[in-house]
N, C-alpha and C. Protein backbone atom coordinates (compact mmCIF):
# COMPACT_ATOMS: atom_id res chain seq x y z
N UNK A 1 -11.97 -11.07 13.20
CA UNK A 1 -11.30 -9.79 13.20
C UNK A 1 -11.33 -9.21 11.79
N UNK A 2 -11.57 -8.16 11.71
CA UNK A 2 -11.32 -7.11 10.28
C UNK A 2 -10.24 -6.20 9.98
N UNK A 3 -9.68 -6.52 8.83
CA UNK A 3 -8.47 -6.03 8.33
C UNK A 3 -8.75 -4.86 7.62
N UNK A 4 -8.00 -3.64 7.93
CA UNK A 4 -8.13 -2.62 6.84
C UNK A 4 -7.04 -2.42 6.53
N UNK A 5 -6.11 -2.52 5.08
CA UNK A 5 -5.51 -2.24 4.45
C UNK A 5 -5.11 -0.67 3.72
N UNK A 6 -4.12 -0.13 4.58
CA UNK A 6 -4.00 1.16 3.88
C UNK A 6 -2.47 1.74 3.19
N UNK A 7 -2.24 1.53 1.97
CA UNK A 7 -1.14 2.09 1.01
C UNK A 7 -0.91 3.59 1.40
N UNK A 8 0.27 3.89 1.38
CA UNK A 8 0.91 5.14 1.51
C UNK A 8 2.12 5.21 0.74
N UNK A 9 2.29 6.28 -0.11
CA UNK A 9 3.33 6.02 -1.26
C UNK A 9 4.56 7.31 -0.45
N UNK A 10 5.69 7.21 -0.37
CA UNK A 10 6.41 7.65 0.08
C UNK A 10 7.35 8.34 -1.15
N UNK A 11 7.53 9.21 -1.93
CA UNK A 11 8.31 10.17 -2.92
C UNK A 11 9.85 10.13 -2.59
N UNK A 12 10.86 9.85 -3.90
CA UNK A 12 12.41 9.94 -3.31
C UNK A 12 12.50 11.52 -2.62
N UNK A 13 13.17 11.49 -1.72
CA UNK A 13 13.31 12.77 -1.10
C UNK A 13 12.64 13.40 -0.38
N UNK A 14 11.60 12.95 -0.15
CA UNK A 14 11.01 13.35 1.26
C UNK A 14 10.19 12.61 2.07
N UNK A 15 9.76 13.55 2.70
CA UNK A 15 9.27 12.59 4.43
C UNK A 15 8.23 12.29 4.67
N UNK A 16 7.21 12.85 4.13
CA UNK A 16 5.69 13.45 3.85
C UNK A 16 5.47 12.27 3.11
N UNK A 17 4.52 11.49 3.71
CA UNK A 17 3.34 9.92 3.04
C UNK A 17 2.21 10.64 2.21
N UNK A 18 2.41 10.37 0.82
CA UNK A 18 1.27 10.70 0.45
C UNK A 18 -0.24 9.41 0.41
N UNK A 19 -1.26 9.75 0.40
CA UNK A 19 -2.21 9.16 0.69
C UNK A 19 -3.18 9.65 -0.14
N UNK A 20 -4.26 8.45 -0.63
CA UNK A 20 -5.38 8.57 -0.92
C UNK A 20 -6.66 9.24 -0.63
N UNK A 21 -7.90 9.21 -1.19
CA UNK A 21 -9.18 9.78 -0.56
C UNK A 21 -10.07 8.76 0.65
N UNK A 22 -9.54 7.62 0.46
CA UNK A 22 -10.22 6.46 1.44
C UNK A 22 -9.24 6.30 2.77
N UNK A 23 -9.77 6.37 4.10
CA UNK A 23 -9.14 5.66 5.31
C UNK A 23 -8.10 4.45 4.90
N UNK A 24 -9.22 3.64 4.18
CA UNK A 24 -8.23 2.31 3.85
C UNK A 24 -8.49 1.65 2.42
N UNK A 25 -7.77 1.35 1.96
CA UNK A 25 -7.90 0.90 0.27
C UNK A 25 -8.70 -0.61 -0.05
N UNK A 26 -7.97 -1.44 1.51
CA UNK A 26 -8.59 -2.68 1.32
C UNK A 26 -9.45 -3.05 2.49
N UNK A 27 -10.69 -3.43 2.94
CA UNK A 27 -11.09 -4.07 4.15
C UNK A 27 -11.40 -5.55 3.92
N UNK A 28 -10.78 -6.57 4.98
CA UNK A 28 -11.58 -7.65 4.50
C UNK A 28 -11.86 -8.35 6.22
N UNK A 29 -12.59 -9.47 6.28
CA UNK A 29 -12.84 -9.95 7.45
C UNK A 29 -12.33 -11.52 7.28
N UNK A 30 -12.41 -12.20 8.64
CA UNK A 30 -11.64 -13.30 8.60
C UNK A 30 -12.53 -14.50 7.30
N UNK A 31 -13.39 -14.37 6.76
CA UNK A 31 -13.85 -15.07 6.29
C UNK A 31 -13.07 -14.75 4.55
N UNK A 32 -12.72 -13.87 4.39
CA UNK A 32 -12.26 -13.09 3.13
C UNK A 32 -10.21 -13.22 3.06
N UNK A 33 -10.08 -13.11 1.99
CA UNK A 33 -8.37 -13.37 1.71
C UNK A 33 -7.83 -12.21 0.99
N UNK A 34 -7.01 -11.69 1.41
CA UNK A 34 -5.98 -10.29 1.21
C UNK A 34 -4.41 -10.28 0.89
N UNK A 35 -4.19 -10.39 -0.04
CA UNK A 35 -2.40 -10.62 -0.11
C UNK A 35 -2.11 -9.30 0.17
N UNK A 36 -1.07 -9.23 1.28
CA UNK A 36 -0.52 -8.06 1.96
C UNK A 36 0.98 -8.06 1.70
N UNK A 37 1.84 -6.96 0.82
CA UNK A 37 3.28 -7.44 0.22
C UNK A 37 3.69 -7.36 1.45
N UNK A 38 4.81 -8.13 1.20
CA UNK A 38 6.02 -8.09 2.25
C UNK A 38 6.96 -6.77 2.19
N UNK A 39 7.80 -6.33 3.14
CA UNK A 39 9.26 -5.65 3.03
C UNK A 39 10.02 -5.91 2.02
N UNK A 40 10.74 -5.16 1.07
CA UNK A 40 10.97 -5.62 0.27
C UNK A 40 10.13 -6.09 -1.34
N UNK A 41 8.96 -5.98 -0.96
CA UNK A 41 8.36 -6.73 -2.38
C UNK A 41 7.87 -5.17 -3.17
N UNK A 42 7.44 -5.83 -4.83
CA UNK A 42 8.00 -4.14 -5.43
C UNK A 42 5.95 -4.30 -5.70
N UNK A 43 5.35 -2.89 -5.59
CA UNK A 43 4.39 -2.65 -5.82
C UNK A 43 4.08 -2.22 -6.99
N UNK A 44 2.57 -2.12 -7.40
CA UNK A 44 2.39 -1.28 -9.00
C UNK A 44 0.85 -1.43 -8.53
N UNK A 45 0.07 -0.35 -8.38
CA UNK A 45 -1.10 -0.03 -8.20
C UNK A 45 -1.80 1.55 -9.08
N UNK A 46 -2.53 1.27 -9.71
CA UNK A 46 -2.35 2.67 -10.71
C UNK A 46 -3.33 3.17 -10.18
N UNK A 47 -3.72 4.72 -10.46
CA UNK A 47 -4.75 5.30 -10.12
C UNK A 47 -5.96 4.88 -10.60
N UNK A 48 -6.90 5.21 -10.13
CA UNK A 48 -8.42 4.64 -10.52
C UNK A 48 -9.56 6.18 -10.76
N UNK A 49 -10.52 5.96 -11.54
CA UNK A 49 -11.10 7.46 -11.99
C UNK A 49 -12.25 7.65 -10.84
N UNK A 50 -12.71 6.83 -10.18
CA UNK A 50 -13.66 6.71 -9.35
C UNK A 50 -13.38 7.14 -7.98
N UNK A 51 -12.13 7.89 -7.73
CA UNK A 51 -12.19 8.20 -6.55
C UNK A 51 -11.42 7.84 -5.42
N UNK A 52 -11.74 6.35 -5.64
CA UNK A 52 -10.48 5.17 -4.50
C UNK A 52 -9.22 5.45 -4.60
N UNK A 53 -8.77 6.03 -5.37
CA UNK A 53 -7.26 5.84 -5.36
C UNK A 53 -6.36 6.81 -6.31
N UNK A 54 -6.73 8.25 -5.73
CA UNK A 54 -5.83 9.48 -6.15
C UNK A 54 -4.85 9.59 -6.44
N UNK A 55 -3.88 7.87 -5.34
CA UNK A 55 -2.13 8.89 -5.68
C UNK A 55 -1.48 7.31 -6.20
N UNK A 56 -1.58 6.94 -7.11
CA UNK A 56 -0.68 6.14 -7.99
C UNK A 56 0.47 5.20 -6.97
N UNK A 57 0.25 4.03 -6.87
CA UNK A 57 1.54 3.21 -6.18
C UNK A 57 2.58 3.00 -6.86
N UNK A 58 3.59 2.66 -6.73
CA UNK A 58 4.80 1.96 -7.74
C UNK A 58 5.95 2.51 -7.28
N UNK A 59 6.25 0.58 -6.58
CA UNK A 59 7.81 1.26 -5.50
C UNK A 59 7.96 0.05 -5.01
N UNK A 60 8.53 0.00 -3.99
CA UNK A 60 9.33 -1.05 -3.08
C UNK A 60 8.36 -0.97 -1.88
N UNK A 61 8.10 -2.06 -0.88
CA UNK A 61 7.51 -2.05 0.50
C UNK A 61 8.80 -1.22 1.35
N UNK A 62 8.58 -0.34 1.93
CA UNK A 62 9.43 -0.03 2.75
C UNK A 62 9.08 -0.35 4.53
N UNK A 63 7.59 -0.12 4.89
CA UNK A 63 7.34 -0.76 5.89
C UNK A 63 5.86 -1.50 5.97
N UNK A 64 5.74 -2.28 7.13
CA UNK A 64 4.14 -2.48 7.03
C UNK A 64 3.80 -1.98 8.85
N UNK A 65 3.22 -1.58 9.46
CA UNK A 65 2.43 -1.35 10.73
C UNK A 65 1.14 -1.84 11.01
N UNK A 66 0.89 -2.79 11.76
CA UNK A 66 -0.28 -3.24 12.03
C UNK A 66 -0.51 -3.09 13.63
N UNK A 67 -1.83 -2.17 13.26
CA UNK A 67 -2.16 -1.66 14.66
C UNK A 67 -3.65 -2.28 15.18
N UNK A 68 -3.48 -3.00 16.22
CA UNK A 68 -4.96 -3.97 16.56
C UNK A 68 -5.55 -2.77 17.77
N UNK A 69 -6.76 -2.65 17.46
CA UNK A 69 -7.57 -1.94 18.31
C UNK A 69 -9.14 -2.75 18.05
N UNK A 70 -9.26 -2.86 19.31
CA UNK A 70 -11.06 -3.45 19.49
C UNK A 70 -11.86 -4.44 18.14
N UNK A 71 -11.19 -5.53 17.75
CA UNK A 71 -11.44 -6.26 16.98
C UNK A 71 -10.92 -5.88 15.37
N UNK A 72 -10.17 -4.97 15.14
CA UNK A 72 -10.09 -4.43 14.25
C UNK A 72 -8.42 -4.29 13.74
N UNK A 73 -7.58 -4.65 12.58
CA UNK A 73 -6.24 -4.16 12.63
C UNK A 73 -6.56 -3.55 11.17
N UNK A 74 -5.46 -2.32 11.60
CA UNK A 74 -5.34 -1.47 10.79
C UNK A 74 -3.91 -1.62 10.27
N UNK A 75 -3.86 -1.47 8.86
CA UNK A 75 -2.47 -2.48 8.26
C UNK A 75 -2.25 -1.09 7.74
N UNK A 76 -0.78 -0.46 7.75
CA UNK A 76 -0.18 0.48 7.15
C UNK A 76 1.27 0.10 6.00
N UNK A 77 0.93 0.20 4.84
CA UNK A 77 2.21 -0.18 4.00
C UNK A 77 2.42 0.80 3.74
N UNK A 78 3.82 1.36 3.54
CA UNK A 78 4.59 2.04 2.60
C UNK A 78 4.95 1.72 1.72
N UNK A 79 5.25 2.71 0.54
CA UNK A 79 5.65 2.14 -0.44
C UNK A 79 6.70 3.41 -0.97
N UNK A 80 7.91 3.14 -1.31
CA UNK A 80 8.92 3.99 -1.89
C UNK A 80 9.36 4.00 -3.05
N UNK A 81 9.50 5.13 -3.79
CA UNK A 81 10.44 4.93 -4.84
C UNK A 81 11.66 4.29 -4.97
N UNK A 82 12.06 3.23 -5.77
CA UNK A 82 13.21 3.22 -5.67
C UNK A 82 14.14 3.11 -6.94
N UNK A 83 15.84 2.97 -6.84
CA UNK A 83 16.38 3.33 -7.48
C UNK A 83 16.75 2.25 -9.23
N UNK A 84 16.05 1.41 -9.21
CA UNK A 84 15.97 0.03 -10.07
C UNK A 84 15.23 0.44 -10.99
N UNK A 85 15.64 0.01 -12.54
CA UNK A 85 14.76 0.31 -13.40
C UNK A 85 13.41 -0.68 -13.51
N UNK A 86 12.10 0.00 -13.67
CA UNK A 86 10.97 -1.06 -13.70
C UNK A 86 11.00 -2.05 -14.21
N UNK A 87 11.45 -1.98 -15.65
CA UNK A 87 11.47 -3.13 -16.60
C UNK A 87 12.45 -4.54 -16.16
N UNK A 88 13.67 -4.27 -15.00
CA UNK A 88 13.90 -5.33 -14.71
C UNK A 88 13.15 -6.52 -14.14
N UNK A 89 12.06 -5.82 -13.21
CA UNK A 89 11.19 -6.48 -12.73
C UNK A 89 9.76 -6.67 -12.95
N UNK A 90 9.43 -5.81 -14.05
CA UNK A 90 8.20 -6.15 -14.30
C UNK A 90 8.14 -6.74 -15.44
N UNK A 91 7.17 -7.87 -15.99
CA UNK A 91 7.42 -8.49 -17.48
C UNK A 91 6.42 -7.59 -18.57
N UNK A 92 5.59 -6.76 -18.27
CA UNK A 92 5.45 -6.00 -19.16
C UNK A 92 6.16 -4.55 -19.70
């Protein structure tokens, strides 16, 4: 089965997922390994100049959705702002 991995960054205050230029950020197949955060776990993904990755991560998991269709799951994370200063949790 093949995994596609797709980040969606969610803004304090509204409802609207923002999203990237790619369907999905990550694909891998059962032969390949993907750490997928949990609920709860805090993200940091920065933009990239090449295209992949327009809208900057850095937040909290708020959900994940995994939708299996015809050999294929399609993994949906959110990711939210939240109200914690970075530096508590990040060591740089």
């Amino acid at each position: 089965m093949k995994y596609g991995i797709d980040y969606r960054y969610l803004k304090k205050g509204t409802t609207t997922l923002a999203d990237n230029t790619r369907q999905v950020d990550v694909e891998v197949d059962e032969k390949q390994f993907a750490l997928i955060p949990n609920v709860g776990d805090f993200v940091d993904i920065p933009t990239e100049t090449d295209d992949i990755r327009e809208v900057a991560l850095r937040g909290k998991v708020k959900s994940r959705l995994f939708h299996y269709l015809l050999g294929y799951c399609y993994v949906t994370i959110v990711v939210e702002d939240f109200d914690e200063t970075w530096s508590t949790i990040s060591p740089r």
